[in-house]
N, C-alpha and C. Protein backbone atom coordinates (compact mmCIF):
# COMPACT_ATOMS: atom_id res chain seq x y z
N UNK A 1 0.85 -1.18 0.00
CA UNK A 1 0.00 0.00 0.00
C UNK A 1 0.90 1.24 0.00
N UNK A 2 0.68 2.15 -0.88
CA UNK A 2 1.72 3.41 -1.03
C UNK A 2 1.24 4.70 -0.03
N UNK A 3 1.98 4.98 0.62
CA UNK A 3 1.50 6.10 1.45
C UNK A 3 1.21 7.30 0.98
N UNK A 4 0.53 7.93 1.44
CA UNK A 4 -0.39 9.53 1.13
C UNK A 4 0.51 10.54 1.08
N UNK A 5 0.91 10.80 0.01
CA UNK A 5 1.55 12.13 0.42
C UNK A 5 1.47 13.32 1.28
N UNK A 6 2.87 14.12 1.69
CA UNK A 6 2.56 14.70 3.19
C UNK A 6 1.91 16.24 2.15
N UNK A 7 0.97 16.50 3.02
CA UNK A 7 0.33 18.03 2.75
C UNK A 7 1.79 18.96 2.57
N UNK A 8 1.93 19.59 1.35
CA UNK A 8 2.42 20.95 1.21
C UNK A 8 2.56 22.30 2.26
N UNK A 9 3.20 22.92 2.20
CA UNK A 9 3.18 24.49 2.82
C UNK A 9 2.24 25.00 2.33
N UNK A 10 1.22 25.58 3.04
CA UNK A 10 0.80 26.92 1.87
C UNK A 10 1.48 27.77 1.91
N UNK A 11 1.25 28.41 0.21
CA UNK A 11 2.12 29.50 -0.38
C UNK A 11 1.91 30.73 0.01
N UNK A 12 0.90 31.28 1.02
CA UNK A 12 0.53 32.18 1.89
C UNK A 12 2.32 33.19 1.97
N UNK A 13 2.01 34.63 1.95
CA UNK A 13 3.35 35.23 2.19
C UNK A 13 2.78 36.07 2.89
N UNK A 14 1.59 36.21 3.68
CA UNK A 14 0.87 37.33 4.74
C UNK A 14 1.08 38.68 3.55
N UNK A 15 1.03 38.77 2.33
CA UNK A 15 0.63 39.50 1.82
C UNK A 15 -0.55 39.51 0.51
N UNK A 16 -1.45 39.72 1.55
CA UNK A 16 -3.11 39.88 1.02
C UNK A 16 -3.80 40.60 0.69
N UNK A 17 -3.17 41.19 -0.95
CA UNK A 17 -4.05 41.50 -1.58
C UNK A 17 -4.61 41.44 -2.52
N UNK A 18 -5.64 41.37 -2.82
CA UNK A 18 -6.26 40.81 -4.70
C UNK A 18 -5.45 41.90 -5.59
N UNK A 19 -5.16 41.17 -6.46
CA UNK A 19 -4.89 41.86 -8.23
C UNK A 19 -6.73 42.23 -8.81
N UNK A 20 -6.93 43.42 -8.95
CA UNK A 20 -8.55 43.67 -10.01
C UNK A 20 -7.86 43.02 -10.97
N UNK A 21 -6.66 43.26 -11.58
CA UNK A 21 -6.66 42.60 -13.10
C UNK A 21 -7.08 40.90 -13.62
N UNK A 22 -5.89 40.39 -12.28
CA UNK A 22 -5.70 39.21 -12.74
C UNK A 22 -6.66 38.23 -11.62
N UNK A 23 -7.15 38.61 -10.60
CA UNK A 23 -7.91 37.74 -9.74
C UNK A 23 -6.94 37.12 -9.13
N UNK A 24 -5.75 37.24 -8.99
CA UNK A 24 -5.25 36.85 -7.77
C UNK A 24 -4.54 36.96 -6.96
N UNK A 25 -4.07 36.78 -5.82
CA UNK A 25 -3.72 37.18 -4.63
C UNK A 25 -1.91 37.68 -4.91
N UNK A 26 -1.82 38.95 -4.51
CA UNK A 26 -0.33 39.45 -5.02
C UNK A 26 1.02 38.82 -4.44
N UNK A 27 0.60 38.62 -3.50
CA UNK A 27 1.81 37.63 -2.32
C UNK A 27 1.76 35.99 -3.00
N UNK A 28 0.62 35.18 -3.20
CA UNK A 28 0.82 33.89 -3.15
C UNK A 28 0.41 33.85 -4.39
N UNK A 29 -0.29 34.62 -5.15
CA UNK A 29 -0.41 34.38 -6.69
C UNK A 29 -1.80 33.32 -6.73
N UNK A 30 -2.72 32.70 -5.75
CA UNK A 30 -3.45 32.04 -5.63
C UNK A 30 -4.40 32.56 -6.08
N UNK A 31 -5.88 32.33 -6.91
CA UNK A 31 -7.37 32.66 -6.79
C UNK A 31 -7.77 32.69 -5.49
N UNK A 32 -8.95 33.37 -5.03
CA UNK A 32 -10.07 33.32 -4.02
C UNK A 32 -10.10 32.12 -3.53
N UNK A 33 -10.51 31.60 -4.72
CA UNK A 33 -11.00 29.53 -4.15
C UNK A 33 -10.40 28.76 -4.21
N UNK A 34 -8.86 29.22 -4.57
CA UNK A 34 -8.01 28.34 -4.31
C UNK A 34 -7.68 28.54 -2.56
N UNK A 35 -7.37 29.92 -2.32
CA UNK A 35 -7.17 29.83 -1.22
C UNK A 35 -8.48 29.50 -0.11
N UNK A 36 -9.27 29.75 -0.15
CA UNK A 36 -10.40 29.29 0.65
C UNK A 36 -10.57 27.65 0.38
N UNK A 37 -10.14 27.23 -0.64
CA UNK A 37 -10.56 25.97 -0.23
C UNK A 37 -9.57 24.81 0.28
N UNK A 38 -7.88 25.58 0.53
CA UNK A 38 -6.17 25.32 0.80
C UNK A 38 -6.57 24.06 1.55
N UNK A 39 -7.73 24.40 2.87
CA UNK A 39 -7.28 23.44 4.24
C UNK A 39 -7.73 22.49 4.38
N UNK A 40 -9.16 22.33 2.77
CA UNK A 40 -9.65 20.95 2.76
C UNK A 40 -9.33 20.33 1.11
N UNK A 41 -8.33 20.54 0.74
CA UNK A 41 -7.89 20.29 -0.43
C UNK A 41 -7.01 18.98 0.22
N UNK A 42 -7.07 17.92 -0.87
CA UNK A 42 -6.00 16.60 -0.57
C UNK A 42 -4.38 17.17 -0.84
N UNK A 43 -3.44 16.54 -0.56
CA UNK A 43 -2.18 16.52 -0.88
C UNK A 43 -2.01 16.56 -2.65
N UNK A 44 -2.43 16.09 -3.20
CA UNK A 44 -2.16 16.00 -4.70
C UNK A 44 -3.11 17.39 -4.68
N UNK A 45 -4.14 17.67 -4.74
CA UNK A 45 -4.56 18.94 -5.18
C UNK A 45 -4.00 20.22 -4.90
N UNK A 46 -3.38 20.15 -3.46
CA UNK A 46 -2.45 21.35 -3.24
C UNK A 46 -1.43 21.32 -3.97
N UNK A 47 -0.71 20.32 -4.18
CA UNK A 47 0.63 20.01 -5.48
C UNK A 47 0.26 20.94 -6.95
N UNK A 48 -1.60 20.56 -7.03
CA UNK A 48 -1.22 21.17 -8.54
C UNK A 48 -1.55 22.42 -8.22
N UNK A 49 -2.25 22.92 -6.96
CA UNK A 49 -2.31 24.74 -6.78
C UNK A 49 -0.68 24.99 -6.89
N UNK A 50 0.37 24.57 -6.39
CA UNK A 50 1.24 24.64 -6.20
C UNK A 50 2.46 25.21 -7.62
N UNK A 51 1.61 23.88 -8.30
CA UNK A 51 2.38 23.70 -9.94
C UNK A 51 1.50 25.03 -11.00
N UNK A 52 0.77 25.59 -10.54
CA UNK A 52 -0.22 26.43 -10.91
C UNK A 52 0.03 27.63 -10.55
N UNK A 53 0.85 27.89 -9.26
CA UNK A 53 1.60 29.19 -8.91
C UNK A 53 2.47 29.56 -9.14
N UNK A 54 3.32 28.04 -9.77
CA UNK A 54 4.67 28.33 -10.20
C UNK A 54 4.43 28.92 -11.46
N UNK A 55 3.94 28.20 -12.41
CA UNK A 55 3.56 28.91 -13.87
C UNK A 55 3.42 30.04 -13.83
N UNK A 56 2.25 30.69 -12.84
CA UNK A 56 1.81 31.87 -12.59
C UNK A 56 2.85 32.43 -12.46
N UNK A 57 3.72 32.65 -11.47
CA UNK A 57 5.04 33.50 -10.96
C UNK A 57 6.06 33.23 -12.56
N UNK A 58 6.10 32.67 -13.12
CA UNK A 58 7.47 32.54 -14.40
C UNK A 58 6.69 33.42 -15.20
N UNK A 59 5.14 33.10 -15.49
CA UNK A 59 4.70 34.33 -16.52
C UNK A 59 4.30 35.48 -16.22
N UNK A 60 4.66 35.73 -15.18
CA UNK A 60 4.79 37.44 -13.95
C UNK A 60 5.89 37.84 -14.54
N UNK A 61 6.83 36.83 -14.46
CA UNK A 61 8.40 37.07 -14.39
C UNK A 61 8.84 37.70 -15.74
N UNK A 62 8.29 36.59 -16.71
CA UNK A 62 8.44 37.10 -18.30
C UNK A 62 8.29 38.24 -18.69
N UNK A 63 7.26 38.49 -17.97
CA UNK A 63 6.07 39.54 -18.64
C UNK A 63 7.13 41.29 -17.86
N UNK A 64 8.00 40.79 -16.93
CA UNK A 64 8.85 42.21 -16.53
C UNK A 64 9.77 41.93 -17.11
N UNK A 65 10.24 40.92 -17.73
CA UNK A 65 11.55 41.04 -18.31
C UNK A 65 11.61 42.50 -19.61
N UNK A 66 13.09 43.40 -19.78
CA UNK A 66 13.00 43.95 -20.95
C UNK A 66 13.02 43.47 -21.51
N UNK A 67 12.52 44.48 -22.96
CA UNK A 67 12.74 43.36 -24.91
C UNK A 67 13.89 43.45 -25.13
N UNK A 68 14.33 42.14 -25.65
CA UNK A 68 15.45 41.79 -26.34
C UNK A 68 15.64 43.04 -27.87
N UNK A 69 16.55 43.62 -27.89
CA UNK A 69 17.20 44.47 -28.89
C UNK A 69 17.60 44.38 -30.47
């Protein structure tokens, strides 16, 4: 029998505030319902909020990079 994976950190950075643009949270990069629903989410579902913030944060990242010349 394979064991349950251990619950994640939440990505919480105590900085809470919504984006109007993008709907989500400026510190953790999360939606509303992602974060409201963090503490009854399984281990694999927090993984993909997880894999879902990362994306989020690289195409934050892109998007300040300057244009190439």
């Amino acid at each position: 029998m394979t064991q349950p994976l251990p619950h994640p950190p939440s990505p919480c950075t105590n900085l809470c505030v919504v984006d109007p643009d993008s709907d989500l949270c400026a510190g953790c990069l999360r939606t509303l319902d992602e974060i409201a629903m963090w503490s009854g989410m399984t281990s694999e579902e927090k993984f993909r909020v997880l894999d879902w913030v990362s994306a989020r944060r690289a195409a934050r990242e892109e998007t300040k990079r300057p244009p190439l010349e």
